[in-house]
N, C-alpha and C. Protein backbone atom coordinates (compact mmCIF):
# COMPACT_ATOMS: atom_id res chain seq x y z
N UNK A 1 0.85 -1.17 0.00
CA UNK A 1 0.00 0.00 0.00
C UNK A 1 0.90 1.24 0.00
N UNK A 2 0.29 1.85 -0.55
CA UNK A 2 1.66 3.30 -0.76
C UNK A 2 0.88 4.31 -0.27
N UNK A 3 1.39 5.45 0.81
CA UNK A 3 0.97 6.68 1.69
C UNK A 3 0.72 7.43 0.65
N UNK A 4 -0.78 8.01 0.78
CA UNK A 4 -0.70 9.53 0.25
C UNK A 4 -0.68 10.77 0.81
N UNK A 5 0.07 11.50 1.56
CA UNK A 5 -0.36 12.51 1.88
C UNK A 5 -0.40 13.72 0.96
N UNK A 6 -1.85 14.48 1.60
CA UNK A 6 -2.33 15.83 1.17
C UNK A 6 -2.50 16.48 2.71
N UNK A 7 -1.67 17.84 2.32
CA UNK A 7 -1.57 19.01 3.25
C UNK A 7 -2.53 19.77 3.51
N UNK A 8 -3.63 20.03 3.83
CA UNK A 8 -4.15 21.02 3.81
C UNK A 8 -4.43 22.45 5.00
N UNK A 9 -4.22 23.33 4.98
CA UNK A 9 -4.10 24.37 5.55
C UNK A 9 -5.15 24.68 6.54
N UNK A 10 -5.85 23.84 7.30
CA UNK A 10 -7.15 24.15 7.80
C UNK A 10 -7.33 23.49 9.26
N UNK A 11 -7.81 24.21 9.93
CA UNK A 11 -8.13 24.28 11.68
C UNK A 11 -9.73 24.51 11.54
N UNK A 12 -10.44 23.61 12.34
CA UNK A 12 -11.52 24.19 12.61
C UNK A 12 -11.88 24.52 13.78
N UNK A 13 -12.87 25.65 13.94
CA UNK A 13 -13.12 26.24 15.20
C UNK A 13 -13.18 24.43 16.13
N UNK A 14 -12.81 24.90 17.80
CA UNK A 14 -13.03 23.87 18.72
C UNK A 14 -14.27 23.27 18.62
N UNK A 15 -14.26 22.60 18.62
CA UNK A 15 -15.34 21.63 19.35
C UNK A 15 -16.90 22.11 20.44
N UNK A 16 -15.36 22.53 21.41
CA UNK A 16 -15.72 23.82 22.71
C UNK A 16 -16.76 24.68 21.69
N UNK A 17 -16.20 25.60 20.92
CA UNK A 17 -16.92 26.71 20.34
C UNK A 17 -18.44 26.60 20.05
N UNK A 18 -19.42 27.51 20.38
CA UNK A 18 -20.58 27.73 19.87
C UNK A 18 -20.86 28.68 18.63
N UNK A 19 -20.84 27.66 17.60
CA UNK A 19 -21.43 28.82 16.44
C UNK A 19 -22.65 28.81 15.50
N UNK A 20 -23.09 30.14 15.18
CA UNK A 20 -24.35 29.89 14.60
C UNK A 20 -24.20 28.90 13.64
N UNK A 21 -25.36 28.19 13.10
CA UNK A 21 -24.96 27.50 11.73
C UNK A 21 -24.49 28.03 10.38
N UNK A 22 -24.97 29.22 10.23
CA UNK A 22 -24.54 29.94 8.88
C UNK A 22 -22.68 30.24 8.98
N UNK A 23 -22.27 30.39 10.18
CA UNK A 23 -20.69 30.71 10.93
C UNK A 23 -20.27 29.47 10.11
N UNK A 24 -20.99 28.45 10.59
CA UNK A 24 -20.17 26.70 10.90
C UNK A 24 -20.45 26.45 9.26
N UNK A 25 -21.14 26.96 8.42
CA UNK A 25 -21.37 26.38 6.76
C UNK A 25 -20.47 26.85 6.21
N UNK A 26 -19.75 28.17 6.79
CA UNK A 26 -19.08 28.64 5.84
C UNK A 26 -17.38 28.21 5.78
N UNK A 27 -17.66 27.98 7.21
CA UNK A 27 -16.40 27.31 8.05
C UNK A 27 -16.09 26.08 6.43
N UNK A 28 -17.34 24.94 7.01
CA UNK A 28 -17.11 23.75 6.22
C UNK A 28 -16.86 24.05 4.72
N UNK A 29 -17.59 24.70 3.83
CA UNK A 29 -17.72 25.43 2.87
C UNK A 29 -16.18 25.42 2.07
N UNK A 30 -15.73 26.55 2.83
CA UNK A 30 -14.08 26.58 3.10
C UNK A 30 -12.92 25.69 2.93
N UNK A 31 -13.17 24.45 4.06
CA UNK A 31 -12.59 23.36 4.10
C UNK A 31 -12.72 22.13 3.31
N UNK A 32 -14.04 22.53 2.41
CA UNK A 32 -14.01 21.33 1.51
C UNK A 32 -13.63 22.32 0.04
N UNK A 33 -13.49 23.57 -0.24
CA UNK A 33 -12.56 24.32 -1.08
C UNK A 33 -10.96 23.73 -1.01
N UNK A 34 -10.74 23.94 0.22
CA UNK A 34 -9.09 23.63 0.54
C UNK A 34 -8.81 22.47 0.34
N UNK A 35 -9.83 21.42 0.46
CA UNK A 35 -9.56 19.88 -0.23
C UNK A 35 -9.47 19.64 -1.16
N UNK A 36 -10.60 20.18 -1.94
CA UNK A 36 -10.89 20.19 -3.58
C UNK A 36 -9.31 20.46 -3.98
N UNK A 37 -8.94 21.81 -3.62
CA UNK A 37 -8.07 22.48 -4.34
C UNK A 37 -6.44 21.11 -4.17
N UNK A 38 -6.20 20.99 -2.96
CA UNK A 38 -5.24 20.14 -2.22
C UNK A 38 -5.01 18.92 -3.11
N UNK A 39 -6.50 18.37 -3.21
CA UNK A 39 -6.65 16.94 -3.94
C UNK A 39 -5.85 17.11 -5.36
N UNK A 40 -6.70 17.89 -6.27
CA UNK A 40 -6.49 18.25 -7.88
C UNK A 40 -5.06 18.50 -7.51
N UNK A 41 -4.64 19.26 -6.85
CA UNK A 41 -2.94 20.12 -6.85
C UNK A 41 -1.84 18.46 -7.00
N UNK A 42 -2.70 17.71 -6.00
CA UNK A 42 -1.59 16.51 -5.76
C UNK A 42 -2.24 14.73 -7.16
N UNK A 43 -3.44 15.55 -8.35
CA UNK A 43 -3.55 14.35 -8.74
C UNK A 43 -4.14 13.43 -8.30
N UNK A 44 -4.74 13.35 -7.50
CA UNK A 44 -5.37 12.19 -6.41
C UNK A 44 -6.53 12.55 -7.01
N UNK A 45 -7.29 10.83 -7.66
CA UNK A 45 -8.36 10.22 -8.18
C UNK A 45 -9.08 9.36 -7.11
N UNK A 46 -10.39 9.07 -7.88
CA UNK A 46 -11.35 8.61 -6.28
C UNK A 46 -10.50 7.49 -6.12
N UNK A 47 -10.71 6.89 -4.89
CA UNK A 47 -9.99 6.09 -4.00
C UNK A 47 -11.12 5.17 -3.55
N UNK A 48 -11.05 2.94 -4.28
CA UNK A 48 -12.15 2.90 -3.55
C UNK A 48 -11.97 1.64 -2.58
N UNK A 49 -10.64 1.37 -2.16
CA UNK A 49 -9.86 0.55 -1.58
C UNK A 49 -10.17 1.40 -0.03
N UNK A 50 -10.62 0.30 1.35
CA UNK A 50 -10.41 0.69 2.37
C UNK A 50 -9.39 2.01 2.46
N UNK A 51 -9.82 3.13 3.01
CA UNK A 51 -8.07 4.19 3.77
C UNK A 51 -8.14 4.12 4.93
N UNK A 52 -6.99 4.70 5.78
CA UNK A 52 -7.18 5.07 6.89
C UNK A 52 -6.91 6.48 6.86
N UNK A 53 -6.88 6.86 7.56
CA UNK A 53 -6.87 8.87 7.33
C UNK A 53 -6.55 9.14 8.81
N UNK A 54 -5.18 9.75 8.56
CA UNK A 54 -4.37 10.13 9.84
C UNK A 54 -3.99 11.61 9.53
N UNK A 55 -4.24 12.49 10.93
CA UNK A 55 -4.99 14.23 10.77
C UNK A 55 -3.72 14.42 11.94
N UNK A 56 -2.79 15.62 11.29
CA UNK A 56 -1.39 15.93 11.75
C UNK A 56 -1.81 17.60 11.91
N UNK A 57 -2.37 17.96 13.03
CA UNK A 57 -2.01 19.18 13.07
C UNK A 57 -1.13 20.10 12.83
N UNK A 58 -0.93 21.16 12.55
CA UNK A 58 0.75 21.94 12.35
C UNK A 58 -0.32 23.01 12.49
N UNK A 59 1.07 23.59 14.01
CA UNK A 59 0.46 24.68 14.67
C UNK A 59 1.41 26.05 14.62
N UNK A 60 1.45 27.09 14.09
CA UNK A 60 1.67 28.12 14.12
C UNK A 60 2.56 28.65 15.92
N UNK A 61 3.47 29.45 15.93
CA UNK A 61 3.94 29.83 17.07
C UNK A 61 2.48 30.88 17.92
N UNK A 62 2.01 31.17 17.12
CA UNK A 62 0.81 32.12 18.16
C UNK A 62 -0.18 31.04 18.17
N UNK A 63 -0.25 30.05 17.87
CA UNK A 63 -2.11 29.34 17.95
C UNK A 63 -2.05 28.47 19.04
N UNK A 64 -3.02 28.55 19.55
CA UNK A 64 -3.13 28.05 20.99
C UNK A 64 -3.50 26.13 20.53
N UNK A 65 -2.30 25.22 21.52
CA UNK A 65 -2.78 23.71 21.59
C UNK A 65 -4.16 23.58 21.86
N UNK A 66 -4.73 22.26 21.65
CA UNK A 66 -6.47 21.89 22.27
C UNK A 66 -5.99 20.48 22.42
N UNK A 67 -6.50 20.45 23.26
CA UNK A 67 -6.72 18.73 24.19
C UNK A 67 -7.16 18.11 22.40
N UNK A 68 -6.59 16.96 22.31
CA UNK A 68 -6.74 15.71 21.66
C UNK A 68 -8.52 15.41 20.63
N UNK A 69 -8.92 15.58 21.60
CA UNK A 69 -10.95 15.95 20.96
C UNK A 69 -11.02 16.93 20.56
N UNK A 70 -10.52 17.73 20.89
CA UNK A 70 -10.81 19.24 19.96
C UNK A 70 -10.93 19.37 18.59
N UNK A 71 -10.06 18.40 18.18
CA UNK A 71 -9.44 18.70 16.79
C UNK A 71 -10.42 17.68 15.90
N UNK A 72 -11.30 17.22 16.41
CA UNK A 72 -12.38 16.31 16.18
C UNK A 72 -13.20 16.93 14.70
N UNK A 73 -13.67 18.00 15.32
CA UNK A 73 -14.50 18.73 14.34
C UNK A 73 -13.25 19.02 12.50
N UNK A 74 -12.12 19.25 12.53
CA UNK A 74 -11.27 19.93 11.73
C UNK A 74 -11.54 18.08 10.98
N UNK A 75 -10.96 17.07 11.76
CA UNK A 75 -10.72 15.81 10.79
C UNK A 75 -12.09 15.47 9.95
N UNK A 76 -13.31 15.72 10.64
CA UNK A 76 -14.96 15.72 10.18
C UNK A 76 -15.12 16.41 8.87
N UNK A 77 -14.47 17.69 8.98
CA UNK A 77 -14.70 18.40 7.71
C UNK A 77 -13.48 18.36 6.75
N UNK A 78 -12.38 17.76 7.23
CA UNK A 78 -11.84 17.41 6.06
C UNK A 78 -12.02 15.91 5.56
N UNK A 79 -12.36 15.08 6.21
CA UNK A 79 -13.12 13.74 5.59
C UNK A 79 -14.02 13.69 4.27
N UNK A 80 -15.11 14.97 5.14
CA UNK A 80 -16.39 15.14 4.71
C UNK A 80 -15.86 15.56 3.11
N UNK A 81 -14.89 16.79 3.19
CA UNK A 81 -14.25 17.38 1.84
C UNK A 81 -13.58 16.44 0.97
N UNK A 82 -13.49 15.33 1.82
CA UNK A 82 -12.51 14.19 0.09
C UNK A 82 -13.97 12.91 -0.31
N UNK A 83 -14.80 13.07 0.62
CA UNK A 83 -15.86 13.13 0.18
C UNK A 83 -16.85 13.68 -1.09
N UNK A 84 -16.81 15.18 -0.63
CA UNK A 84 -17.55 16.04 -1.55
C UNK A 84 -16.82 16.04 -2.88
N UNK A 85 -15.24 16.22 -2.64
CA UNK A 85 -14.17 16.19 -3.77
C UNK A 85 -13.94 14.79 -4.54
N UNK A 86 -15.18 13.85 -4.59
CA UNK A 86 -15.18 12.84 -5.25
C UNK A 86 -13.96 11.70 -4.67
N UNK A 87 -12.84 11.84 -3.87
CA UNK A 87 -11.75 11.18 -3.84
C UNK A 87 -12.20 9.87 -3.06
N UNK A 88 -13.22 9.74 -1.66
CA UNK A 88 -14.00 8.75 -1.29
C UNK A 88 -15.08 8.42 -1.57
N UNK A 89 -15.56 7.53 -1.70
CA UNK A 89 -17.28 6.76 -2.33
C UNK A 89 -17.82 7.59 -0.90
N UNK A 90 -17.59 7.34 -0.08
CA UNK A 90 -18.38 7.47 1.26
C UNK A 90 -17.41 7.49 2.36
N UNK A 91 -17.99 7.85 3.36
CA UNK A 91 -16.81 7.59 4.89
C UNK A 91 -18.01 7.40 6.01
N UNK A 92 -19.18 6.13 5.69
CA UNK A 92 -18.91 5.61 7.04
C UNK A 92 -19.06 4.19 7.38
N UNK A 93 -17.59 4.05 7.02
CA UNK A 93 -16.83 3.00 7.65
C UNK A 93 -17.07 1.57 7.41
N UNK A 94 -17.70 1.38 6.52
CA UNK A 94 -18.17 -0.03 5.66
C UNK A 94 -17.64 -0.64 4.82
C-alpha cells in the first residue's frame, strides 16, 4: 500500500466553540474548497480501496494547543471534503 499525503491548511473552530450554523457552513464550505483544491494540486483520483486517514495538526507559534478531541471537528470536515471532492465513495466505515 503506498501513503498519500495531502496538506491542507485548515483548523476548525473547537469543538468547545458555539457557532451559529450559517458561521459553521461557511467554516465547512471553506474546508471542503481547501480539499478540492489540495486533492487536484496533488492528482489524487477517487480512491475505492479501504483508507485510513491520519490528521497531523501543524500549529503556528501564536495558535493556541487543544486537548486531543478538539481537533475532532477539523478531521470531520476534512473527511467530509474528500468526500464532496469525489476522492472517497463514502466515509462511514463499511
Amino acid at each position: 500500500m503506498t501513503p498519500i499525503v495531502v496538506s491542507v491548511p485548515y483548523i476548525a473552530s473547537s469543538t468547545n466553540t458555539r457557532q451559529h450554523w450559517t458561521a459553521r457552513k461557511r467554516e465547512v464550505d471553506a474546508c471542503h474548497l481547501l480539499v478540492r483544491n489540495a486533492v487536484r494540486r496533488a492528482g489524487i483520483g477517487r480512491v475505492v480501496v479501504p483508507v485510513g486517514l491520519t490528521f497531523r495538526p501543524r500549529l503556528g507559534k501564536s495558535v493556541r494547543r487543544r486537548d486531543t478531541s478538539s481537533y475532532s471537528l477539523s478531521l470531520k470536515h476534512l473527511e467530509d471534503g474528500l468526500v464532496a471532492a469525489g476522492v472517497l465513495p463514502d466515509h462511514r466505515g463499511e
